[in-house]
C-alpha atoms as a PDB file:
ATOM      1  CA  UNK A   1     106.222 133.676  68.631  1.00  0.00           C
ATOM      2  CA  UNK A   2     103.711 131.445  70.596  1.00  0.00           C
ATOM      3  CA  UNK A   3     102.178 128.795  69.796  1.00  0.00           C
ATOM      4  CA  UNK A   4      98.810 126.528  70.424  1.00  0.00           C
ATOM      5  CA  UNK A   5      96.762 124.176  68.916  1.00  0.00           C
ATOM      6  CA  UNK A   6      93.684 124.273  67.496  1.00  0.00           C
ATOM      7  CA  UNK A   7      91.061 122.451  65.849  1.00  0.00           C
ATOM      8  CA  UNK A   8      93.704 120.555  63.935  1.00  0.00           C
ATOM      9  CA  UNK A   9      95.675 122.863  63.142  1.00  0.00           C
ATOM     10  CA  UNK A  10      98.722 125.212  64.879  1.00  0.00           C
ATOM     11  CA  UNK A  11      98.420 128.604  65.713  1.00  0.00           C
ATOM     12  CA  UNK A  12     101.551 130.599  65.619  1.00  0.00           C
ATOM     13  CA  UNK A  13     100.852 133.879  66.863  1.00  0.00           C
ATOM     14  CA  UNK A  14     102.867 136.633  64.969  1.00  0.00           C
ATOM     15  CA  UNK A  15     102.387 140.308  67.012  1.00  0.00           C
ATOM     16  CA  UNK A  16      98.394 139.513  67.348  1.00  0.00           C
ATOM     17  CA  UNK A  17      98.109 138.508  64.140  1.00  0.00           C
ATOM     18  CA  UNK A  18      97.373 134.573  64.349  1.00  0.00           C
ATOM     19  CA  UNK A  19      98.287 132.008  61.715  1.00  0.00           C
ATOM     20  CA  UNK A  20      97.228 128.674  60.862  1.00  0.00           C
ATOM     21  CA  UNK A  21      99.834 125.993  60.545  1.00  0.00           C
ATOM     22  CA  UNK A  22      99.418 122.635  59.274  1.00  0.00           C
ATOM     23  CA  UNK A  23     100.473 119.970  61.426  1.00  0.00           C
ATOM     24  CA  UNK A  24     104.268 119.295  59.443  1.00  0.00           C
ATOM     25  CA  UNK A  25     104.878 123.283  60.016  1.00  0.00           C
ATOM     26  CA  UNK A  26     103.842 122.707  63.966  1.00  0.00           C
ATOM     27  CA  UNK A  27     106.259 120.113  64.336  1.00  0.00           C
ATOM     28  CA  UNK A  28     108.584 122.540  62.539  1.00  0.00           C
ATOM     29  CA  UNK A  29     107.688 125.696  65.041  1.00  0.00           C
ATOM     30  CA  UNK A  30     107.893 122.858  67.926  1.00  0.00           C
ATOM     31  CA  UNK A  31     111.573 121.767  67.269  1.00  0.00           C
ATOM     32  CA  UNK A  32     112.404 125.540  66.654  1.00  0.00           C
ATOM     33  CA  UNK A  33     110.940 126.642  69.959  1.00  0.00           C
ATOM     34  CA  UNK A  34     112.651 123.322  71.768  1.00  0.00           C
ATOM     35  CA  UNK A  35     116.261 123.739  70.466  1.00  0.00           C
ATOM     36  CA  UNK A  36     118.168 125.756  72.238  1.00  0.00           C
ATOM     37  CA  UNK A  37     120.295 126.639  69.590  1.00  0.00           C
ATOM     38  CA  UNK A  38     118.390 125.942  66.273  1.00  0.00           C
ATOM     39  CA  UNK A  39     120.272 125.517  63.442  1.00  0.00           C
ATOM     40  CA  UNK A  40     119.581 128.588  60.950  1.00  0.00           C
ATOM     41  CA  UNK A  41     117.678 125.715  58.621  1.00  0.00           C
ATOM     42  CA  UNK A  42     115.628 125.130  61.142  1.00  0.00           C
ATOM     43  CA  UNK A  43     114.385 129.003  61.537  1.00  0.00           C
ATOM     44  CA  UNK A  44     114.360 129.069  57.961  1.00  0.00           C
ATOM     45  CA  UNK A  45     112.176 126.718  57.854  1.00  0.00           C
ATOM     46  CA  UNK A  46     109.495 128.049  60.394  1.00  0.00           C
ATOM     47  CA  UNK A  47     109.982 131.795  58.778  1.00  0.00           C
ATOM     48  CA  UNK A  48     108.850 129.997  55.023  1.00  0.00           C
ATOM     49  CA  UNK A  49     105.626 128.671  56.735  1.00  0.00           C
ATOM     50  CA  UNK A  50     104.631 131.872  59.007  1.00  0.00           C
ATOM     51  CA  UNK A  51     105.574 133.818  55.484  1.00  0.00           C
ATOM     52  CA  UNK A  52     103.486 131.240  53.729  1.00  0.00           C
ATOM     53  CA  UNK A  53     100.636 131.646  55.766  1.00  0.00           C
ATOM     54  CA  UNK A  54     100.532 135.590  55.409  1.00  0.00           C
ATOM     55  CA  UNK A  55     101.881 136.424  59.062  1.00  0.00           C
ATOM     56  CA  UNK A  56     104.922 138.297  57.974  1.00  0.00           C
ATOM     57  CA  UNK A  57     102.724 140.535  55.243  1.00  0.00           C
ATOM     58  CA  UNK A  58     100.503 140.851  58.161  1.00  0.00           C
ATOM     59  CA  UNK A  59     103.845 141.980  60.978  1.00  0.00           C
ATOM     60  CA  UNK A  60     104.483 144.459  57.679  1.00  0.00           C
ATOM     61  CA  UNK A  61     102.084 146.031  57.477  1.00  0.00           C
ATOM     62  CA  UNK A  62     100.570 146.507  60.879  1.00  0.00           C
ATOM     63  CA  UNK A  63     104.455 147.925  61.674  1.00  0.00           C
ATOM     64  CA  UNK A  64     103.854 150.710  58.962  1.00  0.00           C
ATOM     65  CA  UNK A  65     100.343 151.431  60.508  1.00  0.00           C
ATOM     66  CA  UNK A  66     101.603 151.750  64.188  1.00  0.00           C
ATOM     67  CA  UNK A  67     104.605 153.778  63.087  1.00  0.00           C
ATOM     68  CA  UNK A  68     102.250 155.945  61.427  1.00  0.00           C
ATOM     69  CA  UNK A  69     100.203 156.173  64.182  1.00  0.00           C
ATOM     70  CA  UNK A  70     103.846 157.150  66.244  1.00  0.00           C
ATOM     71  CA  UNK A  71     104.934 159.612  63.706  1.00  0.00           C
ATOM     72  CA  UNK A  72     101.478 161.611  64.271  1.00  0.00           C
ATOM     73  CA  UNK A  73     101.994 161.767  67.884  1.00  0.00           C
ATOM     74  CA  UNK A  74     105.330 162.889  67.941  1.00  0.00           C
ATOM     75  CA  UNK A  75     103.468 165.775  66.415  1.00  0.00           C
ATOM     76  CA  UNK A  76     102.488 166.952  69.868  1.00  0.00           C
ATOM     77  CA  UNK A  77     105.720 167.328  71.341  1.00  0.00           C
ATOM     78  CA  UNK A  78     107.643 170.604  71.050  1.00  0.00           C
ATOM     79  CA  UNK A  79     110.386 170.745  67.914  1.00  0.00           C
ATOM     80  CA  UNK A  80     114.016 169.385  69.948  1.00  0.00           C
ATOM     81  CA  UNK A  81     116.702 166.950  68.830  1.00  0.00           C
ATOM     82  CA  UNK A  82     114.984 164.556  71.355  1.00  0.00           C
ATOM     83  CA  UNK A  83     111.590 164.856  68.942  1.00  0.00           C
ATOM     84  CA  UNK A  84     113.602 164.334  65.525  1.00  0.00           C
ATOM     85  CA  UNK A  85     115.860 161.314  67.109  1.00  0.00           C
ATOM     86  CA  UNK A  86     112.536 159.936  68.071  1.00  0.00           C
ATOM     87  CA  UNK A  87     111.087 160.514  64.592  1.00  0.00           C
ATOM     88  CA  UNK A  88     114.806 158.914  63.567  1.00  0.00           C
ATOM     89  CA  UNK A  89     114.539 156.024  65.612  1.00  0.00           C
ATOM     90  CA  UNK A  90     110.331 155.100  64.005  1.00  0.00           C
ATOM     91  CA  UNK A  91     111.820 155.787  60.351  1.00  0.00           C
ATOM     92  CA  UNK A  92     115.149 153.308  61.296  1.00  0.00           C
ATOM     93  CA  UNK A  93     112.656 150.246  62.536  1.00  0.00           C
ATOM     94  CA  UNK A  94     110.389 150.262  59.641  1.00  0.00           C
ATOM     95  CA  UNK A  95     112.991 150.780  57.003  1.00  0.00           C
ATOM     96  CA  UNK A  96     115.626 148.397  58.375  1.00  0.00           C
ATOM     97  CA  UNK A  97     116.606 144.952  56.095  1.00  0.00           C
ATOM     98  CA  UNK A  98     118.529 141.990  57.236  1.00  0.00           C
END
């Protein structure tokens, strides 16, 4: 996650997808991004805003798109076990929880 100011506001980029943060969530992603070792609060805290602000629907759902997009081009390799633990490995990464 990166993150620069603009016009006011803080931009937390999330993949390319770019968020605006107000300037109490920028102090927030600031601290985070500072700490060595946050405390899990702290990420907690940062994950609520990004979430907030629509960047983790937006991680979602570009994910599905681009392993979509993966899926299809498996399509041109030759049937193998490689192929399938390939096709494994997209299925595992969009499907996975916490």
């Amino acid at each position: 996650m990166r993150a620069d100011q603009f016009d006011g506001y803080t931009t937390t980029e999330t993949g390319s997808h770019v968020v605006a943060l107000f300037d109490a969530e920028r102090k927030q992603v600031d601290a985070l991004m500072d700490s060595p070792e946050p405390a899990d609060s702290q990420i907690a805290d940062v994950v609520a805003a990004v979430a907030e602000a629509g960047g983790l629907d937006y991680a979602r759902e570009r994910a599905l798109r681009l392993a979509q997009q993966a899926d299809g081009e498996l399509d041109a390799l030759a049937p193998s076990p490689a192929r399938d633990a390939l096709r494994d490995a997209i299925t595992y990464v969009v499907d996975r929880r916490r």
